[in-house]
C-alpha atoms as a PDB file:
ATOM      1  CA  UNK A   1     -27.795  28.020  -3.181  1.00  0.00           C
ATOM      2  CA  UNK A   2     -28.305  29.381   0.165  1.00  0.00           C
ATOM      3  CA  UNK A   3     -27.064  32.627   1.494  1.00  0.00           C
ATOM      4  CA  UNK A   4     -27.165  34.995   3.942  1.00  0.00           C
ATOM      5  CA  UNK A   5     -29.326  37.788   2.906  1.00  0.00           C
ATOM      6  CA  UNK A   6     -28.067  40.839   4.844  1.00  0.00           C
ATOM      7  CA  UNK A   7     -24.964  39.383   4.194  1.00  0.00           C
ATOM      8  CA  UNK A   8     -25.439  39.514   0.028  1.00  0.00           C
ATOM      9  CA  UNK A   9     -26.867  42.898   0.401  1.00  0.00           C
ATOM     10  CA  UNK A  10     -23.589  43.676   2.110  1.00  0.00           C
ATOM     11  CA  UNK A  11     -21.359  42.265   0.056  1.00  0.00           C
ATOM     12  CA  UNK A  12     -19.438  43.612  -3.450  1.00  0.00           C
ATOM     13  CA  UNK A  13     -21.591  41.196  -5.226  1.00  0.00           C
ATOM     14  CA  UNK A  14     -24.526  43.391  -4.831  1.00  0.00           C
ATOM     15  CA  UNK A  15     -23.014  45.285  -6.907  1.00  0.00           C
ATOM     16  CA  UNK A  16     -22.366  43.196  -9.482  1.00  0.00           C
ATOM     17  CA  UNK A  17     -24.686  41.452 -11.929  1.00  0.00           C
ATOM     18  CA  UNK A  18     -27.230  38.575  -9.885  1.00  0.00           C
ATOM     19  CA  UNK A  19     -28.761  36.525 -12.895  1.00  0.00           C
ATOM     20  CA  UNK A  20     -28.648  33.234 -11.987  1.00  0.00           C
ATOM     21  CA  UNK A  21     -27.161  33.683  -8.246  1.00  0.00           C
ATOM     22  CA  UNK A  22     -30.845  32.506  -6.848  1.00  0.00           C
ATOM     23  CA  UNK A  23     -32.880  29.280  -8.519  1.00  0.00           C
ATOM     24  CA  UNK A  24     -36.298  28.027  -7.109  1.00  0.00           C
ATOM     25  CA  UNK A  25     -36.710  24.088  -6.372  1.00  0.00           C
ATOM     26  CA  UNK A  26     -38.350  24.030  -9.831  1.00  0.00           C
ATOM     27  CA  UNK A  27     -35.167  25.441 -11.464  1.00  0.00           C
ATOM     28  CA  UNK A  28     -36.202  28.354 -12.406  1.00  0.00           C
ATOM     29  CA  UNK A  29     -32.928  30.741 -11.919  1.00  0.00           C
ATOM     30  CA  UNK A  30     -33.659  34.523 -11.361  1.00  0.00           C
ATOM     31  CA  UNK A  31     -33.018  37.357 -13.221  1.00  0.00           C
ATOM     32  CA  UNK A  32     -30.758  39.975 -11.852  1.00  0.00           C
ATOM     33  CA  UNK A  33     -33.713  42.410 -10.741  1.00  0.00           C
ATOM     34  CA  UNK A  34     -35.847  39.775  -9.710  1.00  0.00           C
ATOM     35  CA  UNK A  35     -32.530  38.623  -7.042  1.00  0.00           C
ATOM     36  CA  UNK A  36     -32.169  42.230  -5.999  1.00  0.00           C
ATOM     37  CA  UNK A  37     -35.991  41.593  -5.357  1.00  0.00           C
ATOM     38  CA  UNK A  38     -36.253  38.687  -3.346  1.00  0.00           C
ATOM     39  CA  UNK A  39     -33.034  39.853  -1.249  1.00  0.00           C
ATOM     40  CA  UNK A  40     -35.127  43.200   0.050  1.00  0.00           C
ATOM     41  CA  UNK A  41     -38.510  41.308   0.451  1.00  0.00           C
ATOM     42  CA  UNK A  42     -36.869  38.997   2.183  1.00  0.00           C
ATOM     43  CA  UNK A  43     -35.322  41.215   4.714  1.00  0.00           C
ATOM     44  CA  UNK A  44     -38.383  43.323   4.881  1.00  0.00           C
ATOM     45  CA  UNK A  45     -40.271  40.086   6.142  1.00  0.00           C
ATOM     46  CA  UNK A  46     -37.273  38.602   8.088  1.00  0.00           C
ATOM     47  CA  UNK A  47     -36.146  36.078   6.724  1.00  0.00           C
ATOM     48  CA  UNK A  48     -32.469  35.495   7.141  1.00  0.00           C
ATOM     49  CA  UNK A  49     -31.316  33.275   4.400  1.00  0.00           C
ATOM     50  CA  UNK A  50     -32.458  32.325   0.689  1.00  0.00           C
ATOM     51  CA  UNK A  51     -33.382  28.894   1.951  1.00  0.00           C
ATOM     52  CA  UNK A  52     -36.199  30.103   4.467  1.00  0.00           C
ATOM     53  CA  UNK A  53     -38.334  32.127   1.954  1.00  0.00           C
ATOM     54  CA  UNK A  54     -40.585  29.586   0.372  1.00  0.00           C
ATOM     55  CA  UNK A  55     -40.857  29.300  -3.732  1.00  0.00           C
ATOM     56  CA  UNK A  56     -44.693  30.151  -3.226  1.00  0.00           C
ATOM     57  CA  UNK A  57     -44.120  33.309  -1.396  1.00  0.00           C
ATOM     58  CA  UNK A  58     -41.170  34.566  -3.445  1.00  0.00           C
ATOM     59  CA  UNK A  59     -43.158  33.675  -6.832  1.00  0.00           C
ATOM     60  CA  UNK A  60     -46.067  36.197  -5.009  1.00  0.00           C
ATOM     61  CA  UNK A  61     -43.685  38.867  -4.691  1.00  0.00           C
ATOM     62  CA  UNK A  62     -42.515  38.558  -8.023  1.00  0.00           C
ATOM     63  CA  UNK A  63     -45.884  38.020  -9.845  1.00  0.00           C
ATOM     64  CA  UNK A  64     -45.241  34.817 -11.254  1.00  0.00           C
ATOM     65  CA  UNK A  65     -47.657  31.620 -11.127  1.00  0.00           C
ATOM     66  CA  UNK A  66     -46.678  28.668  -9.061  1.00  0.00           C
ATOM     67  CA  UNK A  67     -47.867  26.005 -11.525  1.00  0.00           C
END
């Protein structure tokens, strides 16, 4: 899924529960902290959608091993 990540930090969904609302190429879907996560990181580095952060860099930020 691809979003608009000031755009989900903006939204009521943020407030909601995120598990599963972001999946890497591998499948892997995203717990709700580890969305909330990837949303701020993202912004913090500029990225402006899901799609432009790549898996490698969002594994690094949440301490997970690309296999």
């Amino acid at each position: 899924m691809n979003c608009n990540l000031q755009g989900l930090r903006n939204s009521p969904y943020w407030r909601k529960n995120l598990d599963g609302y972001i999946q890497f190429n591998d499948g892997y879907e995203l717990r709700d902290k580890d969305v909330r996560i990837i949303v701020n990181e993202g912004i913090k580095h500029g990225f402006k959608t899901v799609m432009e952060i790549p898996d490698d860099l969002a594994k690094q930020w949440l301490n997970i091993k690309s296999e």
